[in-house]
N, C-alpha and C. Protein backbone atom coordinates (compact mmCIF):
# COMPACT_ATOMS: atom_id res chain seq x y z
N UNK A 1 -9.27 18.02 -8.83
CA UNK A 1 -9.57 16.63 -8.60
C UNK A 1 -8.77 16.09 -7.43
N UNK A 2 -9.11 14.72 -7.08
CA UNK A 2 -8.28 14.08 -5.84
C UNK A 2 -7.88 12.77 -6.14
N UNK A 3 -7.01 12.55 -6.14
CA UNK A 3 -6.11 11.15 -6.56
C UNK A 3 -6.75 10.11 -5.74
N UNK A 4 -7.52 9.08 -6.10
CA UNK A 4 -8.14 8.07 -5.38
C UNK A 4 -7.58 6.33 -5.13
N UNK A 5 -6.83 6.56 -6.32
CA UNK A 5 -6.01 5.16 -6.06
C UNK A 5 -4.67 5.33 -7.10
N UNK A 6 -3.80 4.69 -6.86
CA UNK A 6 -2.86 4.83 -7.96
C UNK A 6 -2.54 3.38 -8.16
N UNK A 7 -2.19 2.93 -9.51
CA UNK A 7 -1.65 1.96 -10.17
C UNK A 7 -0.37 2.01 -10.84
N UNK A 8 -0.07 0.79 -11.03
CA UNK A 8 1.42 1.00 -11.79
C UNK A 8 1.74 1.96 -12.98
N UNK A 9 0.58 1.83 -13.86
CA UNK A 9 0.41 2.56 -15.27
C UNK A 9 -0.25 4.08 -15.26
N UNK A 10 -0.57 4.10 -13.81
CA UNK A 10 -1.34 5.66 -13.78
C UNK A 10 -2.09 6.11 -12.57
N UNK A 11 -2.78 6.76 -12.00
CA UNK A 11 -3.65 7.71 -11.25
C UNK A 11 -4.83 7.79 -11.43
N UNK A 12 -6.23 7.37 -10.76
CA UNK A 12 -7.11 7.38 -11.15
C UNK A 12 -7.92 8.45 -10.16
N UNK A 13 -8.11 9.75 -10.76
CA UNK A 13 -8.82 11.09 -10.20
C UNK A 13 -10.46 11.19 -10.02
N UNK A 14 -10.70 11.59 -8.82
CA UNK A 14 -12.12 12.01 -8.58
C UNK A 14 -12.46 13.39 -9.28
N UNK A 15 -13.03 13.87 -10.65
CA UNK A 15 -13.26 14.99 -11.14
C UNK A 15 -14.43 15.07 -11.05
N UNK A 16 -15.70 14.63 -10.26
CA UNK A 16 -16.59 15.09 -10.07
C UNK A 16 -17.92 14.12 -11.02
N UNK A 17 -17.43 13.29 -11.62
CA UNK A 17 -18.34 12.25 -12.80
C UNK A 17 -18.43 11.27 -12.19
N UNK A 18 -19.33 10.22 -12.45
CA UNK A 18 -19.58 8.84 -12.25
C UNK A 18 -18.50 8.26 -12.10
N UNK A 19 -17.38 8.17 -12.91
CA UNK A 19 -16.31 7.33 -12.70
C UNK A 19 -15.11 8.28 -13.05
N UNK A 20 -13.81 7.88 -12.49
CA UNK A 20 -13.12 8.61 -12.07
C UNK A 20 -11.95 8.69 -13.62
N UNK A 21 -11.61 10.09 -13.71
CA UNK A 21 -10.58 10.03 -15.08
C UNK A 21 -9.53 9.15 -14.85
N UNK A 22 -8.50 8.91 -15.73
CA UNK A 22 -7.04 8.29 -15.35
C UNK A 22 -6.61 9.32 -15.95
N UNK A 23 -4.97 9.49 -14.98
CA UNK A 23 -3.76 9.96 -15.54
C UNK A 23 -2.75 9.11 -15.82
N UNK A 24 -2.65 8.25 -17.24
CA UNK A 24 -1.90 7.54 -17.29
C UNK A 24 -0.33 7.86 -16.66
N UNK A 25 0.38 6.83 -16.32
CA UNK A 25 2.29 7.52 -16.12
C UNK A 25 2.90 8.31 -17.05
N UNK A 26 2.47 8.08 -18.12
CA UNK A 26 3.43 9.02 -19.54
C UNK A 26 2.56 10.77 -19.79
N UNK A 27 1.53 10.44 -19.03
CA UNK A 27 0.85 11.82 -18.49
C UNK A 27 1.13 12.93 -17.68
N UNK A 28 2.00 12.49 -16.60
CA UNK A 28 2.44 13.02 -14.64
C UNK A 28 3.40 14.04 -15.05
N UNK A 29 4.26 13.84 -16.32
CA UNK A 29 5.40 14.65 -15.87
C UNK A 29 6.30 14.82 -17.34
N UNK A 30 6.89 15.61 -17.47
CA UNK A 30 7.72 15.81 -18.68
C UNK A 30 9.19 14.91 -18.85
N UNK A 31 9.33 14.83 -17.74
CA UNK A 31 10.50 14.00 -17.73
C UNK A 31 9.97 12.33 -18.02
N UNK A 32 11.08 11.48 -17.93
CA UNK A 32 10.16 9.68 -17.62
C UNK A 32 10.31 9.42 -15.94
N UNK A 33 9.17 8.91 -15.23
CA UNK A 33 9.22 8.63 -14.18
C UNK A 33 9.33 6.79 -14.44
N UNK A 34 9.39 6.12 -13.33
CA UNK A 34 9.16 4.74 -13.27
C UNK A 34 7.72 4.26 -12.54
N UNK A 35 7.50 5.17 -11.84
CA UNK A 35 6.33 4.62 -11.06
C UNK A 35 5.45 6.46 -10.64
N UNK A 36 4.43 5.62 -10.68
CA UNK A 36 3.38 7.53 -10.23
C UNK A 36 3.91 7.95 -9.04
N UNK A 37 3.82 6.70 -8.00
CA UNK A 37 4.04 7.49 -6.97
C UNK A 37 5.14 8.45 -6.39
N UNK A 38 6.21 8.40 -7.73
CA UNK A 38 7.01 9.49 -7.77
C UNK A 38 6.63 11.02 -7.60
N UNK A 39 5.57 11.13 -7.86
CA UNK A 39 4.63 12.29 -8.93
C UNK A 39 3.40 12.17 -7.82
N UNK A 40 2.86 11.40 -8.01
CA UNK A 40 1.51 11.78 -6.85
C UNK A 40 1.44 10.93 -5.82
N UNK A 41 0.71 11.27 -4.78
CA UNK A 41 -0.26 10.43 -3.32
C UNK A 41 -1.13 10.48 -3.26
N UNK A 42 -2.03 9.20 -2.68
CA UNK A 42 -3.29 9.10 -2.63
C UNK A 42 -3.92 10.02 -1.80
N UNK A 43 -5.03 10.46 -2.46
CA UNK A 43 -5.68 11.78 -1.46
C UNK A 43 -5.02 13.02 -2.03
N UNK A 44 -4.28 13.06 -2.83
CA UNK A 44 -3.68 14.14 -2.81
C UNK A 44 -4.68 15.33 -4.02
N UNK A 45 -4.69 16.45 -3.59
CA UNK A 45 -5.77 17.84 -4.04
C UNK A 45 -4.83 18.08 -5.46
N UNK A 46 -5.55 17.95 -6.44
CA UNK A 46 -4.76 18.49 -7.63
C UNK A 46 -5.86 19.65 -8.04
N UNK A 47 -4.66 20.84 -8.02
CA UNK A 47 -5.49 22.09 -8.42
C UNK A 47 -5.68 22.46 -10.00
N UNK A 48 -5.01 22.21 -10.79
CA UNK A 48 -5.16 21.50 -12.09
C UNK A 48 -4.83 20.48 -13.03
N UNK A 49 -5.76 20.11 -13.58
CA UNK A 49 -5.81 18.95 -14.56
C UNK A 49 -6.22 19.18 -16.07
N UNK A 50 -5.55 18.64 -16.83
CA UNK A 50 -6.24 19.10 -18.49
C UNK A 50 -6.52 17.60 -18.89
N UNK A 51 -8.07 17.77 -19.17
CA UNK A 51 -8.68 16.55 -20.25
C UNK A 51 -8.41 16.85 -21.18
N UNK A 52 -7.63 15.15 -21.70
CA UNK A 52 -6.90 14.93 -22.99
C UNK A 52 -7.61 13.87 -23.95
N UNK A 53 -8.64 13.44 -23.12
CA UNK A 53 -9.71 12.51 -24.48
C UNK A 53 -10.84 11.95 -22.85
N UNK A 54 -11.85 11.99 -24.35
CA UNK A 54 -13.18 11.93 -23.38
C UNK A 54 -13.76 10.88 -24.58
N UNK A 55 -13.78 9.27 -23.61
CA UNK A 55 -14.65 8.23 -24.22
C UNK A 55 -16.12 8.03 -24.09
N UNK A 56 -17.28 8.90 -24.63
CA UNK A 56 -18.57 8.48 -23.71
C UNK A 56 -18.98 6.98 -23.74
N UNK A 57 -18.80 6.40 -24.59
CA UNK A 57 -19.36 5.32 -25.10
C UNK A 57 -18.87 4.41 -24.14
N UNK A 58 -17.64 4.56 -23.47
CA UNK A 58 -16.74 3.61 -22.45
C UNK A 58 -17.11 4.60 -20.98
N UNK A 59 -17.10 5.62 -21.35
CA UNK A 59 -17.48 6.18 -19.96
C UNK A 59 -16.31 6.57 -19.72
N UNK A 60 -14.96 7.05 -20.24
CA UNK A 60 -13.63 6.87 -19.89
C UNK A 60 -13.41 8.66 -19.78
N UNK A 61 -12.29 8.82 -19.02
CA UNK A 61 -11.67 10.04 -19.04
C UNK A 61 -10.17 10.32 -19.52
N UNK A 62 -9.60 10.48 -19.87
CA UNK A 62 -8.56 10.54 -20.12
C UNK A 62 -7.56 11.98 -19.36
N UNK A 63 -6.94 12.17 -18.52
CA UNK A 63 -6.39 13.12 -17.77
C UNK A 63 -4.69 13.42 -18.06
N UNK A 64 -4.31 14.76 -17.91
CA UNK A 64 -2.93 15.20 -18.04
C UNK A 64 -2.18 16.07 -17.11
N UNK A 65 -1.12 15.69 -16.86
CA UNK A 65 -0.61 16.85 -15.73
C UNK A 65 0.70 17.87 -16.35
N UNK A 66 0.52 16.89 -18.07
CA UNK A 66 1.29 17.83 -18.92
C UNK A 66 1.26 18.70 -19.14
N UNK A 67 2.33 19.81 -19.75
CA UNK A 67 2.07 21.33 -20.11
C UNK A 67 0.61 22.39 -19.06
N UNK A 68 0.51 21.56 -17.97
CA UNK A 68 -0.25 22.68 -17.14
C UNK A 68 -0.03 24.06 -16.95
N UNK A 69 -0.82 24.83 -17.48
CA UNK A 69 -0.10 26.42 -17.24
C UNK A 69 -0.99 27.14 -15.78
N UNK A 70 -0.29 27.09 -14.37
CA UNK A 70 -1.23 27.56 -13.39
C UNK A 70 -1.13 29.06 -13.24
């Protein structure tokens, strides 16, 4: 996916769907960050991502950059 905008509370990824997943902040990293952009940049190529809840009814994605095993 590709990081398309970031917000205070999270990362919102282009994975290829109508609307784009979020990686909330308590998502990015094992440690606590204060802000994403610790953790990501806009535009930036993420070579993996794990979906952690899928809303159809909202259309929502839910995204993780936790426990990634590359």
């Amino acid at each position: 996916g590709v990081v398309r905008n970031i917000a205070d509370f999270g990362a919102f990824v282009d994975i290829g769907l109508k609307n784009d997943g979020l990686i909330h902040i308590s998502q990015m990293s094992e440690k606590r960050i204060s802000h994403p952009l610790e953790v990501l940049s806009v535009n930036q190529q993420l070579s993996a991502i794990r979906v952690v809840e899928v809303d159809v009814a909202k259309g929502k994605v839910g995204l993780s950059l936790r426990e990634i095993i590359i």
